[in-house]
N, C-alpha and C. Protein backbone atom coordinates (compact mmCIF):
# COMPACT_ATOMS: atom_id res chain seq x y z
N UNK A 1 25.27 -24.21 3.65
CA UNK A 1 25.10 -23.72 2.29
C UNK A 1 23.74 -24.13 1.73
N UNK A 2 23.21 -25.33 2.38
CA UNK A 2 21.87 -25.57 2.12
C UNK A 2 20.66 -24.43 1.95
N UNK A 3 20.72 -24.16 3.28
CA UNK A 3 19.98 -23.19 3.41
C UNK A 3 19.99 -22.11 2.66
N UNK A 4 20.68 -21.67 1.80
CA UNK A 4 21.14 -20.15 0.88
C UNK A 4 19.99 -21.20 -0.12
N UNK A 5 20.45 -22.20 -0.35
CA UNK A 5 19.36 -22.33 -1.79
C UNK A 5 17.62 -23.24 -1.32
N UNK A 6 17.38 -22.92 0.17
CA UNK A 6 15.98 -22.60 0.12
C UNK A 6 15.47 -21.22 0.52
N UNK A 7 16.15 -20.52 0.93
CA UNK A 7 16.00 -19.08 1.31
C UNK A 7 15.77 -18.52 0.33
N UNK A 8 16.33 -18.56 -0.88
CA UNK A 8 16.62 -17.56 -1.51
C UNK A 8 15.58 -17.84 -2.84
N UNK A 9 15.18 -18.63 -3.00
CA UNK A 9 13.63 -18.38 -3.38
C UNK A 9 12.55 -18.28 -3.10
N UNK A 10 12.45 -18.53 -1.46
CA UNK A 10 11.54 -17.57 -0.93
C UNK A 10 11.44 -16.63 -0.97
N UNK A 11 12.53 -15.36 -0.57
CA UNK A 11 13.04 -14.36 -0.83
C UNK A 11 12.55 -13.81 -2.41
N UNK A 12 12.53 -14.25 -3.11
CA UNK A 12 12.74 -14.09 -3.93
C UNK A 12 10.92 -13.91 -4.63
N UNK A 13 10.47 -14.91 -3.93
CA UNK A 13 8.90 -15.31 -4.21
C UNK A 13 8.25 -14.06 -3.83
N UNK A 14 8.70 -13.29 -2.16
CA UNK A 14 8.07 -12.51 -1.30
C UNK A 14 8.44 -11.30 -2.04
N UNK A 15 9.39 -11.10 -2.90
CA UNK A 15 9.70 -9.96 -3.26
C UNK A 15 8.63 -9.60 -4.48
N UNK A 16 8.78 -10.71 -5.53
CA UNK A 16 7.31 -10.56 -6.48
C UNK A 16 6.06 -10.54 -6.28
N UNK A 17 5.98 -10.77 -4.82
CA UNK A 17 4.51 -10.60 -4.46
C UNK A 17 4.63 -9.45 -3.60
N UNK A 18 5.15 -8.47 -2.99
CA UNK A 18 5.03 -7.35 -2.77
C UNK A 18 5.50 -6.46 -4.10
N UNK A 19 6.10 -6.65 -4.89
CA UNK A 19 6.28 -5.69 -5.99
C UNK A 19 4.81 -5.80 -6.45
N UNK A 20 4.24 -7.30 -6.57
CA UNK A 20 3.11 -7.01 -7.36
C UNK A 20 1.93 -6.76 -6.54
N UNK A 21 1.95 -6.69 -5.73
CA UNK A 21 0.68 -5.71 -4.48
C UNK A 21 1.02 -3.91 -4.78
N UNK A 22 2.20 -3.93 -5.13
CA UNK A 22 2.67 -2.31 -5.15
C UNK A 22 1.89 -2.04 -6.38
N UNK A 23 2.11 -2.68 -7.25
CA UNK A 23 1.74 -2.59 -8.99
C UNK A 23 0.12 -2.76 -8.78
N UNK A 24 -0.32 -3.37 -8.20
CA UNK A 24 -1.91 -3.35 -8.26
C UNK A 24 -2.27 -2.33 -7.07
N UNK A 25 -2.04 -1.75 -6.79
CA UNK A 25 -2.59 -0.24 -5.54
C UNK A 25 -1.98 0.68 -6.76
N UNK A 26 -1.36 0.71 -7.94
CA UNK A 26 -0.88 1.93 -8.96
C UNK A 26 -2.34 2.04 -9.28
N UNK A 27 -2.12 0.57 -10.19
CA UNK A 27 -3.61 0.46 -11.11
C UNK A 27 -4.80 0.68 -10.85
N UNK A 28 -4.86 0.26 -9.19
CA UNK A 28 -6.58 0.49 -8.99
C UNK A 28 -7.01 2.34 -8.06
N UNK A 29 -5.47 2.94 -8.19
CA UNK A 29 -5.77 4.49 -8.88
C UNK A 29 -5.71 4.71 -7.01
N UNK A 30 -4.93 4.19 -6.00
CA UNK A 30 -4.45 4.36 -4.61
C UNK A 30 -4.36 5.48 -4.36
N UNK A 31 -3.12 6.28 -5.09
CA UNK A 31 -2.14 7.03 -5.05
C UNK A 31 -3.04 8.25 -6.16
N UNK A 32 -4.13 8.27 -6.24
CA UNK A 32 -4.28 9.41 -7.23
C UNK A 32 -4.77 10.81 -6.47
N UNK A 33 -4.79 11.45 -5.69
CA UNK A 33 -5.14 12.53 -4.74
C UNK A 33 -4.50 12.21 -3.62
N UNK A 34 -3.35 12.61 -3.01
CA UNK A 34 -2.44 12.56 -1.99
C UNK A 34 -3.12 14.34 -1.68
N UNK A 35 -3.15 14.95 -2.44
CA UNK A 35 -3.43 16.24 -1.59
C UNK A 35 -4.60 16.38 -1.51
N UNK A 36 -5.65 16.04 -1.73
CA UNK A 36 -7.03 15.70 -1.56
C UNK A 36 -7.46 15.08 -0.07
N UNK A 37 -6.47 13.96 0.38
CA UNK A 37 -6.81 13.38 1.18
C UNK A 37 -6.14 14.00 2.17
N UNK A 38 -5.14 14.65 2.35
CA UNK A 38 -4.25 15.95 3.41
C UNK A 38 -4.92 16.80 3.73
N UNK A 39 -6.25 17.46 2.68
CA UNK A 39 -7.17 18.80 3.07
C UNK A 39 -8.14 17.92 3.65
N UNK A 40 -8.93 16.54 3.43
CA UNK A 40 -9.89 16.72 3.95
C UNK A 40 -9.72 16.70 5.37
N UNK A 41 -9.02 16.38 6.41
CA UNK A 41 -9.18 16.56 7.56
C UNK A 41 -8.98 17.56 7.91
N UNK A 42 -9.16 18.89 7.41
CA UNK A 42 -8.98 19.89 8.04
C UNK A 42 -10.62 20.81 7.72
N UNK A 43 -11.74 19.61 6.94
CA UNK A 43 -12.71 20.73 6.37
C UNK A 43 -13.44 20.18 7.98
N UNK A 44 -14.21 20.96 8.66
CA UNK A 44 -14.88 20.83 9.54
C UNK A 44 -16.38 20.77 8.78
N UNK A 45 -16.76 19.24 8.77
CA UNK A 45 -18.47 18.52 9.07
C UNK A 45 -18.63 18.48 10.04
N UNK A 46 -20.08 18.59 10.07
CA UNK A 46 -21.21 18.43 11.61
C UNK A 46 -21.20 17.15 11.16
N UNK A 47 -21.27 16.83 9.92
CA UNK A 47 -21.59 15.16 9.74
C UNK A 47 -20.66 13.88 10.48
N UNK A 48 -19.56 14.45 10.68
CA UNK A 48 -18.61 13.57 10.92
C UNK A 48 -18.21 13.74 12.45
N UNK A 49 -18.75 14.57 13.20
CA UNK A 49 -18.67 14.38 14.37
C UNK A 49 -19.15 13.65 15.15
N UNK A 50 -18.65 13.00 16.36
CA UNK A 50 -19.52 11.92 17.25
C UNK A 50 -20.72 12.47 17.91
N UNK A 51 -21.49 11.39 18.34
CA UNK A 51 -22.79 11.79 19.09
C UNK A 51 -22.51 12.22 20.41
């Protein structure tokens, strides 16, 4: 039973720090062109091809 009460604020720690990695990729604007970034691999550059 020990173990439930050090687990479980770890658990608990890891969960507020991935919620708050989720919450800071909102804010610093991650997620703002999902279809932007789906077309560009389909525009064909000379620039972006290998040598």
């Amino acid at each position: 039973m020990s173990i439930v009460l050090f687990l479980a604020p770890i658990s608990l720690f890891i969960a507020v720090v991935g919620l708050g990695a989720f919450w800071w990729t909102l804010k610093s604007g991650q997620y703002d062109d999902p279809a932007g970034d789906a077309a560009r691999i389909l525009i064909d550059d000379p620039e972006d091809r290998p040598l």
